[in-house]
PDB file of N, CA and C in Angstrom:
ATOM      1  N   UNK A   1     104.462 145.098 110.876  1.00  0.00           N
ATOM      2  CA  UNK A   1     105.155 146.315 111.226  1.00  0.00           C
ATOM      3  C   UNK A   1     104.544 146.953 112.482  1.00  0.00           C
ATOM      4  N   UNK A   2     103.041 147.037 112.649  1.00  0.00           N
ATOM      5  CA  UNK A   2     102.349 147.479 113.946  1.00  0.00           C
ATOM      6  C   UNK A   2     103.113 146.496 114.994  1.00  0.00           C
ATOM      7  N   UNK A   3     103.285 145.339 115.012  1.00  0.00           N
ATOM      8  CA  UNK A   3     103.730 144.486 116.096  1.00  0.00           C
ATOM      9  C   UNK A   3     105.214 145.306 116.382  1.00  0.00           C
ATOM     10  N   UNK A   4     105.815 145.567 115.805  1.00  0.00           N
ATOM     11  CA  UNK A   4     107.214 145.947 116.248  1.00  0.00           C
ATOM     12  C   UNK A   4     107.367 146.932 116.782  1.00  0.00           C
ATOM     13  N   UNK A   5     106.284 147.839 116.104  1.00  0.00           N
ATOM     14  CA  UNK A   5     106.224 149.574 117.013  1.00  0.00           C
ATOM     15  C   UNK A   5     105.966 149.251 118.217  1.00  0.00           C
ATOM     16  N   UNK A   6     104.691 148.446 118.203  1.00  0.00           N
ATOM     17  CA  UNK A   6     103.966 148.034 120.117  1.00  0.00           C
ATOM     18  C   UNK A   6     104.993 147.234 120.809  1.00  0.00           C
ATOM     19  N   UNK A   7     105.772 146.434 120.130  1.00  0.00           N
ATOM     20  CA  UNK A   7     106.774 145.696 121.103  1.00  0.00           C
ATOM     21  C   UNK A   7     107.704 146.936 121.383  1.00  0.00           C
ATOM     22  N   UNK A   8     108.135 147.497 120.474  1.00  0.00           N
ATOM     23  CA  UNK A   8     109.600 148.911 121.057  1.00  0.00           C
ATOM     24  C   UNK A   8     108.571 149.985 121.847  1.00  0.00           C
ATOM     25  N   UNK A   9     107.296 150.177 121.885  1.00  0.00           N
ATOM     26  CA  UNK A   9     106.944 151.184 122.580  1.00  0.00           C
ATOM     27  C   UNK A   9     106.643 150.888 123.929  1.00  0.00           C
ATOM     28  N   UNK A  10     106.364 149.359 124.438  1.00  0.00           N
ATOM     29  CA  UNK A  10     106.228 148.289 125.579  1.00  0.00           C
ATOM     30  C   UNK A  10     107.540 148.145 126.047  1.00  0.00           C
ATOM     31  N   UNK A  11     108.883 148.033 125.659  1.00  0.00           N
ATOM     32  CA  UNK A  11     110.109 147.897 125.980  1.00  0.00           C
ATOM     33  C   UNK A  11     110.323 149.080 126.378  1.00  0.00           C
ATOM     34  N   UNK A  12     110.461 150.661 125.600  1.00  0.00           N
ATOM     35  CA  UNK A  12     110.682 151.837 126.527  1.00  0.00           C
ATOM     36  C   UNK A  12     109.637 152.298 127.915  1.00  0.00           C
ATOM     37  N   UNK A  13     108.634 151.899 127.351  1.00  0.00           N
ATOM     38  CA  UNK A  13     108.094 152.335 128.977  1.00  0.00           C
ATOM     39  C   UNK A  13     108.505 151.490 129.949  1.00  0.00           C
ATOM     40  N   UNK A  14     108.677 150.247 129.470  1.00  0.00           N
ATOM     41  CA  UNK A  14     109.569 149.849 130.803  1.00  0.00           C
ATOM     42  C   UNK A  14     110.913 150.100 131.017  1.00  0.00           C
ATOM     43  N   UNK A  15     111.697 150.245 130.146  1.00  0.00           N
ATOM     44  CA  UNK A  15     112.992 150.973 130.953  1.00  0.00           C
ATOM     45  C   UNK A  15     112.410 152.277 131.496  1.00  0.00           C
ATOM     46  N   UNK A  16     111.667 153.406 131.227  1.00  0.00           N
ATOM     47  CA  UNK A  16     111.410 154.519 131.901  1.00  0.00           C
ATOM     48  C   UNK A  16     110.599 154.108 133.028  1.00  0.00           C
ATOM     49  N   UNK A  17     110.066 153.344 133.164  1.00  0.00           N
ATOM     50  CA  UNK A  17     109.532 152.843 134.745  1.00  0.00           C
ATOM     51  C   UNK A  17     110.719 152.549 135.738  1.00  0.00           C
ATOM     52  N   UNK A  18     111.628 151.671 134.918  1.00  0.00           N
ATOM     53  CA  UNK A  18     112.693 150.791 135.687  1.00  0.00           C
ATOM     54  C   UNK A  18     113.775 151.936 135.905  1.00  0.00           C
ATOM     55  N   UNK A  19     113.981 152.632 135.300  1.00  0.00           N
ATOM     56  CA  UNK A  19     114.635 153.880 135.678  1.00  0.00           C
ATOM     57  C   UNK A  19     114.192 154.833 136.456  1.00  0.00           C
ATOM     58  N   UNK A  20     112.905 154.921 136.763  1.00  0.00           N
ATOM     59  CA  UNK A  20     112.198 155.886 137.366  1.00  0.00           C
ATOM     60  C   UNK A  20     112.598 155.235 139.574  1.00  0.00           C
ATOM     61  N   UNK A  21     111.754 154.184 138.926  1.00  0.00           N
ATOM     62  CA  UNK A  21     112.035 153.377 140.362  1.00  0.00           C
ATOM     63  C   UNK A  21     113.326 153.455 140.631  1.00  0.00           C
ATOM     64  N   UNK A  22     114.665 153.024 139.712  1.00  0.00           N
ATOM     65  CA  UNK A  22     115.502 152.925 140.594  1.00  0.00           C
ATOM     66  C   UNK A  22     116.156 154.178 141.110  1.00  0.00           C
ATOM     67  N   UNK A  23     115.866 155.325 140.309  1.00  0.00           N
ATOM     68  CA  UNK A  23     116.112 156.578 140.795  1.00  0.00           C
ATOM     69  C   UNK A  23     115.349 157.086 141.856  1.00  0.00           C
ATOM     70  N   UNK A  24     113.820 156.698 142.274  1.00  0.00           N
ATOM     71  CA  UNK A  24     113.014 156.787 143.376  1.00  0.00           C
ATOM     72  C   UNK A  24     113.898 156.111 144.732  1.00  0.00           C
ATOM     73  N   UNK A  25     114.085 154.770 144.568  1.00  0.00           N
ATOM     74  CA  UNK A  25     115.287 153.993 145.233  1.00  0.00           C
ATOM     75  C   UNK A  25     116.102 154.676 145.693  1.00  0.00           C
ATOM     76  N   UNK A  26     116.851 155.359 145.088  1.00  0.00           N
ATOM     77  CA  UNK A  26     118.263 155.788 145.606  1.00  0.00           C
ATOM     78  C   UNK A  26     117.959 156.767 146.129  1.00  0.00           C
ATOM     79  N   UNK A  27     116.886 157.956 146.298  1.00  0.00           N
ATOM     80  CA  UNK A  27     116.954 159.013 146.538  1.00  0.00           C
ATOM     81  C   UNK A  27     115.712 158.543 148.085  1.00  0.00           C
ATOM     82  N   UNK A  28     115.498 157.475 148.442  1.00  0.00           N
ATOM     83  CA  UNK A  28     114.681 157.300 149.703  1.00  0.00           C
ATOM     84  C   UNK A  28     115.008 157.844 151.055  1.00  0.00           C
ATOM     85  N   UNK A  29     116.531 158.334 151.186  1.00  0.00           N
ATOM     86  CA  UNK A  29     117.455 158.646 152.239  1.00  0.00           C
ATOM     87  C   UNK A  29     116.901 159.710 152.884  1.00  0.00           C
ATOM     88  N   UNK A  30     117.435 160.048 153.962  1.00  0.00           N
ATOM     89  CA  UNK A  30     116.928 161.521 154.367  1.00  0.00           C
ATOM     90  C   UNK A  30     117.024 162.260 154.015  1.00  0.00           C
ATOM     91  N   UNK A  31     116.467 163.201 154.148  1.00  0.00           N
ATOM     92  CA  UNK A  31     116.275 164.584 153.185  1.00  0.00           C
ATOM     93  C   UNK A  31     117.209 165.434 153.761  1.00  0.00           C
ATOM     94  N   UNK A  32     118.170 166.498 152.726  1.00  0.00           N
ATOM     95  CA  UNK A  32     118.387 167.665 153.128  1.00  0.00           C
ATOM     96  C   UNK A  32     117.777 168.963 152.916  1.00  0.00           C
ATOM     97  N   UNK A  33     117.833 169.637 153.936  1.00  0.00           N
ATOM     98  CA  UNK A  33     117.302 170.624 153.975  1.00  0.00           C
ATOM     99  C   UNK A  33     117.751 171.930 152.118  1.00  0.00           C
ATOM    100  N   UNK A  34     117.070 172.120 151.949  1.00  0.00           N
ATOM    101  CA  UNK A  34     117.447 172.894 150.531  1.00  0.00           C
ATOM    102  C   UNK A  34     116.943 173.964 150.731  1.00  0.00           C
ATOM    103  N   UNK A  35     117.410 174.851 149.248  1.00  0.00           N
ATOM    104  CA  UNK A  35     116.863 176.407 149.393  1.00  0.00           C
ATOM    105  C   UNK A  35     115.822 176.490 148.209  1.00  0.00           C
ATOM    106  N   UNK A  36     115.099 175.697 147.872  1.00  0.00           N
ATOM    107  CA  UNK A  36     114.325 175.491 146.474  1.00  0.00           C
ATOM    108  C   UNK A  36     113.340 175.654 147.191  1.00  0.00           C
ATOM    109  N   UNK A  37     111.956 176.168 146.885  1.00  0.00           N
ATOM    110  CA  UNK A  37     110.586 176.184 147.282  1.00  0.00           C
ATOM    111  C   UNK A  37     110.091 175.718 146.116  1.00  0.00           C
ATOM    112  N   UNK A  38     109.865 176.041 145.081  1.00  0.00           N
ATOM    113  CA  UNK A  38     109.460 175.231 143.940  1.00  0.00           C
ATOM    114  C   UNK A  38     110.131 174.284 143.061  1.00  0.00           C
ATOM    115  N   UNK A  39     109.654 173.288 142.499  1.00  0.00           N
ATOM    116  CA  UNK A  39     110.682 172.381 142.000  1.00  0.00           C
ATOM    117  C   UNK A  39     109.529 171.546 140.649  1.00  0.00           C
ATOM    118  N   UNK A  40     110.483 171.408 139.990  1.00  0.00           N
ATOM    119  CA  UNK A  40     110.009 170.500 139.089  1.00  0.00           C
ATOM    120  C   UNK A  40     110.688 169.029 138.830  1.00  0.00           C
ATOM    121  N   UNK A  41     110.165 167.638 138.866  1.00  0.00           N
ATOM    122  CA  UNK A  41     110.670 166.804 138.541  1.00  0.00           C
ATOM    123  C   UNK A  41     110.616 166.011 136.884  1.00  0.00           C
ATOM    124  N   UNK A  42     111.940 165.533 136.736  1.00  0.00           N
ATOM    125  CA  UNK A  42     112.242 164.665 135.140  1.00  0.00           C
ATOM    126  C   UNK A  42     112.537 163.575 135.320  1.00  0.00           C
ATOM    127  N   UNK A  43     111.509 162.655 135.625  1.00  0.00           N
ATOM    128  CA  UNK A  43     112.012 161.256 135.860  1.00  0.00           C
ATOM    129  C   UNK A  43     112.892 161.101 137.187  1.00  0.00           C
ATOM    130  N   UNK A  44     112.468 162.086 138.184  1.00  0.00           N
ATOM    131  CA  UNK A  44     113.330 161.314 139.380  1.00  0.00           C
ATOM    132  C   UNK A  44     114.302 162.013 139.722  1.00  0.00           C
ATOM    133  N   UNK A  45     114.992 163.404 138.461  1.00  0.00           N
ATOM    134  CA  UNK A  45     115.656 163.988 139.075  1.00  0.00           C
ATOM    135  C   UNK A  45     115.194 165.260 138.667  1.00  0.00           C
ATOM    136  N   UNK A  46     115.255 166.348 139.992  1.00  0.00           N
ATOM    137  CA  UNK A  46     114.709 167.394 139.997  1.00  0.00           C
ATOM    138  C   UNK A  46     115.364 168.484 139.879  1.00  0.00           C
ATOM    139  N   UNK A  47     114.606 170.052 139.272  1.00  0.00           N
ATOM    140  CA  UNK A  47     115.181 171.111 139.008  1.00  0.00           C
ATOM    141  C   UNK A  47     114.198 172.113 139.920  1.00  0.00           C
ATOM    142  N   UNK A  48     115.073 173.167 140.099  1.00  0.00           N
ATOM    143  CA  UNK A  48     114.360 174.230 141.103  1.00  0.00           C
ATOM    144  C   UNK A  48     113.730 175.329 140.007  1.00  0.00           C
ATOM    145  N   UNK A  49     112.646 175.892 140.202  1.00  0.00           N
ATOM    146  CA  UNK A  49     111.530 176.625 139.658  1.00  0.00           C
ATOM    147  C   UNK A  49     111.743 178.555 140.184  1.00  0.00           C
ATOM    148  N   UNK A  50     112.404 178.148 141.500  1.00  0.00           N
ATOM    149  CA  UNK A  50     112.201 179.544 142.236  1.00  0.00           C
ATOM    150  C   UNK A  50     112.522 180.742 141.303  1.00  0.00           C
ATOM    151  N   UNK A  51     111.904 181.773 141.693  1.00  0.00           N
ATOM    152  CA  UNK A  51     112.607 182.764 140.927  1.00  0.00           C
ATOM    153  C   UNK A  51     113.775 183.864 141.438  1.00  0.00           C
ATOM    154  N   UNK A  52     114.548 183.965 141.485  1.00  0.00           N
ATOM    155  CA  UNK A  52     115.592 184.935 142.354  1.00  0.00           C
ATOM    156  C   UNK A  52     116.181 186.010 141.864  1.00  0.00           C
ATOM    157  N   UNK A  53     116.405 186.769 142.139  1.00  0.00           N
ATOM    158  CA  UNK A  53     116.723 188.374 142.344  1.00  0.00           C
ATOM    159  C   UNK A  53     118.303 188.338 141.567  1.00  0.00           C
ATOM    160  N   UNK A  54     119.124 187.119 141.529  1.00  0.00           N
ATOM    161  CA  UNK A  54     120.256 186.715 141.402  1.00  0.00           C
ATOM    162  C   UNK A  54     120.361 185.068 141.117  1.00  0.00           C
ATOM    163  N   UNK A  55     121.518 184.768 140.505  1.00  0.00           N
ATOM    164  CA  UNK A  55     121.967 183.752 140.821  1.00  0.00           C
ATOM    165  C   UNK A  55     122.640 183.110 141.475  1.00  0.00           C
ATOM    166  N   UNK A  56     122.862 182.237 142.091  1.00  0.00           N
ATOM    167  CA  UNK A  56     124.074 182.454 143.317  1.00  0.00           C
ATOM    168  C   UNK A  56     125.140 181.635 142.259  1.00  0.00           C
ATOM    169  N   UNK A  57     126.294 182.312 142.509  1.00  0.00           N
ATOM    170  CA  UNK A  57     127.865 182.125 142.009  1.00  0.00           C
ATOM    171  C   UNK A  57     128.009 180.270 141.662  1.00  0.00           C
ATOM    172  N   UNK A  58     127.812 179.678 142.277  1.00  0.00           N
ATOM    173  CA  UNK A  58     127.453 178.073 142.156  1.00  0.00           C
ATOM    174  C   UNK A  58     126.583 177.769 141.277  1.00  0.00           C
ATOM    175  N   UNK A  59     125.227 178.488 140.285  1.00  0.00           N
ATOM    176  CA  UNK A  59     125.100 178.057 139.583  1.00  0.00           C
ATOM    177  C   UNK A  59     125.450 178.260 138.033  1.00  0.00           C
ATOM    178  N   UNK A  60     125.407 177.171 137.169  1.00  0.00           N
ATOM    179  CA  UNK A  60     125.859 177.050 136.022  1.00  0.00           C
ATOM    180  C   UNK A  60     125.301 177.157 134.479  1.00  0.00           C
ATOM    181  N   UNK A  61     124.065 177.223 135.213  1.00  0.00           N
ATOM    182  CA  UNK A  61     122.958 177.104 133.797  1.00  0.00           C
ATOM    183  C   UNK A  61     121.482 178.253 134.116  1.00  0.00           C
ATOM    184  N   UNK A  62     122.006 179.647 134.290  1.00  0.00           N
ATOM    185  CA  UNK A  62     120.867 180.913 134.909  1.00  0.00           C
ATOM    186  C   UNK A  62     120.094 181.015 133.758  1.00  0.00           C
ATOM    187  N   UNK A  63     119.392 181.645 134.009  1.00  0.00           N
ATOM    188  CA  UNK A  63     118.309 181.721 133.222  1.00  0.00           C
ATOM    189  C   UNK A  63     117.449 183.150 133.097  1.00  0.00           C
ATOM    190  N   UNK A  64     117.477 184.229 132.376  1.00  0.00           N
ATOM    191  CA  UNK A  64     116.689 185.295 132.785  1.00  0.00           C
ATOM    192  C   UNK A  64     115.432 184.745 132.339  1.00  0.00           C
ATOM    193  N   UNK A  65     114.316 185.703 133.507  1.00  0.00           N
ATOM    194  CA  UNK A  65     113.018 185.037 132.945  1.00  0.00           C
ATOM    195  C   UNK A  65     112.009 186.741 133.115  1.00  0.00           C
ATOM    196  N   UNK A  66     111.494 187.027 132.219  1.00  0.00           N
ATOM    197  CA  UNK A  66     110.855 188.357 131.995  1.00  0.00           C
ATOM    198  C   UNK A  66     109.416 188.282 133.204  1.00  0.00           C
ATOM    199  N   UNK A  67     109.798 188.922 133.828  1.00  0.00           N
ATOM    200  CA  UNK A  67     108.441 189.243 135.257  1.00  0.00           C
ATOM    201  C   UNK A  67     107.217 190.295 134.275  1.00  0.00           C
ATOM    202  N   UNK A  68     106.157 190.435 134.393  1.00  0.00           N
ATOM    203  CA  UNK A  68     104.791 191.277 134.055  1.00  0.00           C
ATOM    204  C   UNK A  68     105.218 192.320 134.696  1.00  0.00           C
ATOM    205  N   UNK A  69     106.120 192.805 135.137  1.00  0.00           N
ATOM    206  CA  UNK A  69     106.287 194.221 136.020  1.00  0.00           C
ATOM    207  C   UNK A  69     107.307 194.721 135.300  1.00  0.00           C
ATOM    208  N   UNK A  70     108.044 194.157 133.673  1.00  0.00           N
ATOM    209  CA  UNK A  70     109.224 194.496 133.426  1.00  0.00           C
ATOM    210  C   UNK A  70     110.395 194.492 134.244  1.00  0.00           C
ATOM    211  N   UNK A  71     110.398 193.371 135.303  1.00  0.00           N
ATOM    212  CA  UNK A  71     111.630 193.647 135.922  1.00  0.00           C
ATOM    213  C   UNK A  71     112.163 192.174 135.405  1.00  0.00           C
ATOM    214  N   UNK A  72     113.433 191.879 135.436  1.00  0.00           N
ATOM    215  CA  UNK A  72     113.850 190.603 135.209  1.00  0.00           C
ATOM    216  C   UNK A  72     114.206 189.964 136.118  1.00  0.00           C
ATOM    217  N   UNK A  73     114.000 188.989 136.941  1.00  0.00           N
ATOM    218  CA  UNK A  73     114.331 187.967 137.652  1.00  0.00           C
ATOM    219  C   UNK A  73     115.574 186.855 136.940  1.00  0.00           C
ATOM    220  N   UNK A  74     115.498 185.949 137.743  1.00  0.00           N
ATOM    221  CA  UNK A  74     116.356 184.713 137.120  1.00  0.00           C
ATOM    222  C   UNK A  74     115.721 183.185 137.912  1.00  0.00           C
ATOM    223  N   UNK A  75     116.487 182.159 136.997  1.00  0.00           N
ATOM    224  CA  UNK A  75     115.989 180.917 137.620  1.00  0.00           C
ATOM    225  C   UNK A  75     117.589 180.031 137.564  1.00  0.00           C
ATOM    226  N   UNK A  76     117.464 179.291 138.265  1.00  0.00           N
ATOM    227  CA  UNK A  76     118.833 178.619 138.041  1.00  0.00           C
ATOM    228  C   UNK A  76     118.579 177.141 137.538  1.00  0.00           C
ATOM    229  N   UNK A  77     118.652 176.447 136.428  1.00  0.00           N
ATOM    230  CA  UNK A  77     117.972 175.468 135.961  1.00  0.00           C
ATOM    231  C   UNK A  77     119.277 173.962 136.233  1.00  0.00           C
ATOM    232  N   UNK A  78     120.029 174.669 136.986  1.00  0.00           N
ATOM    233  CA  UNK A  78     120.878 172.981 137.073  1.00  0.00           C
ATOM    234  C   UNK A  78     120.055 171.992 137.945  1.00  0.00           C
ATOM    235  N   UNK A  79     120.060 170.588 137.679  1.00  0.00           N
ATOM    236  CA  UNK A  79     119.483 169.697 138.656  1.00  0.00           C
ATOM    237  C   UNK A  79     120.371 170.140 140.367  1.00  0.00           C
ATOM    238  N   UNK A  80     119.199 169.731 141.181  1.00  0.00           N
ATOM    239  CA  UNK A  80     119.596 169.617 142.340  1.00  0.00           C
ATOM    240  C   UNK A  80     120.617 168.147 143.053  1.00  0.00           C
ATOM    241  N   UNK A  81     120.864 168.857 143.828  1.00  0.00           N
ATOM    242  CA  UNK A  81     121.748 167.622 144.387  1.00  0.00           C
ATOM    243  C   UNK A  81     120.847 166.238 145.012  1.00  0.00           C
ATOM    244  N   UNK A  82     121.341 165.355 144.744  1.00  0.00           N
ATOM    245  CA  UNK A  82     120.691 164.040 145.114  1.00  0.00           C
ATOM    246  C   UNK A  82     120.458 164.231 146.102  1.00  0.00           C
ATOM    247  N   UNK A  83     119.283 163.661 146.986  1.00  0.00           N
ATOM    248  CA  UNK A  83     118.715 163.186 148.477  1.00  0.00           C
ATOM    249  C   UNK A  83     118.284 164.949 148.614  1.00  0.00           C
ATOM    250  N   UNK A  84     118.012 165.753 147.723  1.00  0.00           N
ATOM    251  CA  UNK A  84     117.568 167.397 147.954  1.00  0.00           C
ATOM    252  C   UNK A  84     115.918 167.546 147.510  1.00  0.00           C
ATOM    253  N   UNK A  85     115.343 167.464 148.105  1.00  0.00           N
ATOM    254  CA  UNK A  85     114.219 167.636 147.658  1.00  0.00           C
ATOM    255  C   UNK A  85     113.598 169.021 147.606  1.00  0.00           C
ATOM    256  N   UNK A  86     112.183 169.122 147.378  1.00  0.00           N
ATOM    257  CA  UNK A  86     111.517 170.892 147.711  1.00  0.00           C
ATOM    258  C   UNK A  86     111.469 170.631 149.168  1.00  0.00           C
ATOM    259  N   UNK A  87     111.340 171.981 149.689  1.00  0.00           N
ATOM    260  CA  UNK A  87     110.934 172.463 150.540  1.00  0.00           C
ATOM    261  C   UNK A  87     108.811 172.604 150.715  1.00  0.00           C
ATOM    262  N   UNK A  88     108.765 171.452 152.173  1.00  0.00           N
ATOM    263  CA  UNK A  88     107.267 171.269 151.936  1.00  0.00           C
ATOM    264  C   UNK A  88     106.068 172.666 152.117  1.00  0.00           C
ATOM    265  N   UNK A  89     105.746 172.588 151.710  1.00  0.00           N
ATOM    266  CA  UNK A  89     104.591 174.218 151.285  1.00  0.00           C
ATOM    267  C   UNK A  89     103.577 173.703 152.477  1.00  0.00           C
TER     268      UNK A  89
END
């Protein structure tokens, strides 16, 4: 029974490698310029971190997020568009 866990747990890390790469792959293109300064990545495809005053009308999935000053901000948690990377710091 140990043999079968280590063989299925050896088989998913390689599809999550092989998925990782080929999503690294596709996204090698030139970069567009974006409005994200912070970003977080999930396997290759990324979400923006920033915090904003608003959401802009285009996004679909906002997020209030409670600031230490009691004021509320927002985050907009949809993935970014392919070939969009952060903005370099």
């Amino acid at each position: 029974m140990k043999s079968r866990s280590s063989t299925l747990l050896v088989i998913l890390v390689l599809q999550a490698l092989l998925l990782s790469a080929a999503v690294a792959k596709g996204r090698a293109g030139p970069k567009k310029q974006c409005w994200c300064g912070e970003c977080t990545s999930w396997s290759g495809v990324w979400t923006c971190d920033d915090l904003l005053t608003k959401c802009a009308a285009t996004c679909k999935n906002c997020v209030p997020v409670s600031t230490g000053k009691g004021a509320t901000k927002y985050r907009c948690r949809d993935f970014l568009p392919e070939n969009c990377g952060c903005k370099i710091h």
